[in-house]
Protein backbone atom coordinates (compact mmCIF):
# COMPACT_ATOMS: atom_id res chain seq x y z
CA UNK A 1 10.06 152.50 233.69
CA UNK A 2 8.91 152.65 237.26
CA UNK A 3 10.52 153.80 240.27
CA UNK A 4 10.85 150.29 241.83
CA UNK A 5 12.47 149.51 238.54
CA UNK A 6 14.86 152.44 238.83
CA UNK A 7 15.51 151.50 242.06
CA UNK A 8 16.56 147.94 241.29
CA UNK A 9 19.19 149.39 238.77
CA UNK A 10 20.48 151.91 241.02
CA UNK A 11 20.94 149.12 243.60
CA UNK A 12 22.63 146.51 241.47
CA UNK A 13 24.91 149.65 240.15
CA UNK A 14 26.08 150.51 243.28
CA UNK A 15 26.97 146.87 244.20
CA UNK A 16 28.40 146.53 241.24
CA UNK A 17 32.50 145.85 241.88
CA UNK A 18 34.26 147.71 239.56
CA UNK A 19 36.62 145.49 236.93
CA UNK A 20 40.58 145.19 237.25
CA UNK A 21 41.34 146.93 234.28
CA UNK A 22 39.05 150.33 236.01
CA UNK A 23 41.39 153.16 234.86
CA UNK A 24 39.09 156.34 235.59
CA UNK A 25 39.70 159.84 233.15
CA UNK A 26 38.08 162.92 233.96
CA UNK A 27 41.11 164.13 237.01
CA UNK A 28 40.11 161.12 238.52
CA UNK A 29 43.15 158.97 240.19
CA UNK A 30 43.15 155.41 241.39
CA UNK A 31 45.72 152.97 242.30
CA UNK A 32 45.09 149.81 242.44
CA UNK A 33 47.89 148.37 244.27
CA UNK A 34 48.72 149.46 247.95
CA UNK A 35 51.78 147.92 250.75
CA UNK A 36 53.78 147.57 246.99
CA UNK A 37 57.18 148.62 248.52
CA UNK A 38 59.35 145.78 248.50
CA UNK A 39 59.84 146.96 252.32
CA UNK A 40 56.46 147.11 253.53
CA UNK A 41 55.61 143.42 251.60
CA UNK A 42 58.76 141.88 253.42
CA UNK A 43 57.06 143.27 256.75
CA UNK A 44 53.56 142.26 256.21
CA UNK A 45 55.15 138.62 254.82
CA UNK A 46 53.27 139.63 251.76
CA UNK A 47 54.10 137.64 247.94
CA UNK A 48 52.18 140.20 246.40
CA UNK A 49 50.88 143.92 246.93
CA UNK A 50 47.13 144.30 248.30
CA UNK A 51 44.66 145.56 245.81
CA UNK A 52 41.55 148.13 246.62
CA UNK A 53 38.37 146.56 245.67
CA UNK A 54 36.32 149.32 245.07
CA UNK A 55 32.38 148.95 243.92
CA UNK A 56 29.89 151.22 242.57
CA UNK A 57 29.56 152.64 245.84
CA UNK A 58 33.17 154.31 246.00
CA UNK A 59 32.07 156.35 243.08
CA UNK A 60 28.46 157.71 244.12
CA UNK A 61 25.80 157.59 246.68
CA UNK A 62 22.29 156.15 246.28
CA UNK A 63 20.64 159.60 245.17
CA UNK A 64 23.62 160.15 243.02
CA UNK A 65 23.43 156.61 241.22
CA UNK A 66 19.59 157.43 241.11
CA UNK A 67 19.80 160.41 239.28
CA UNK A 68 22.39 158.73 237.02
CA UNK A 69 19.83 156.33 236.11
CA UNK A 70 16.88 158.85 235.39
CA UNK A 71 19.18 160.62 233.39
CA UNK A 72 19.89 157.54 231.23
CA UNK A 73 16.46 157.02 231.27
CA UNK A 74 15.31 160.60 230.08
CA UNK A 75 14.41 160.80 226.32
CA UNK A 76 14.53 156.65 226.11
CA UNK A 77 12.72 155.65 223.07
């Protein structure tokens, strides 16, 4: 694989948005959900609590995601 190629996965990971259903493990917390008190939505004339959209990017930086990806790579029959 060459670098440009590595490079085009490690971009397209860290654009990547992460699904709904992300529940990370590992010590890890996110909630989903924020302004959720019935309070704060009535302030904010809210119907529903906001929701974080995080994408690959929330999770690691470019030479992060890159070594990531050589790591996935390493050994690759």
């Amino acid at each position: 694989m060459t670098d440009e190629q590595i490079k085009h996965m490690v971009h397209r990971f860290l654009s990547w948005k992460l699904p709904k259903d992300f529940r990370p493990d590992g010590g890890i917390t996110f909630k989903a959900e924020y302004n959720d008190s019935p309070e704060t939505m009535r302030l904010l004339g809210l119907t529903e609590p906001m929701r974080h959209e995080p994408s690959g990017t929330n999770l690691f930086d470019a030479t992060q995601a890159e070594a990531m990806v050589r790591h996935m790579l390493d050994g690759l029959p």
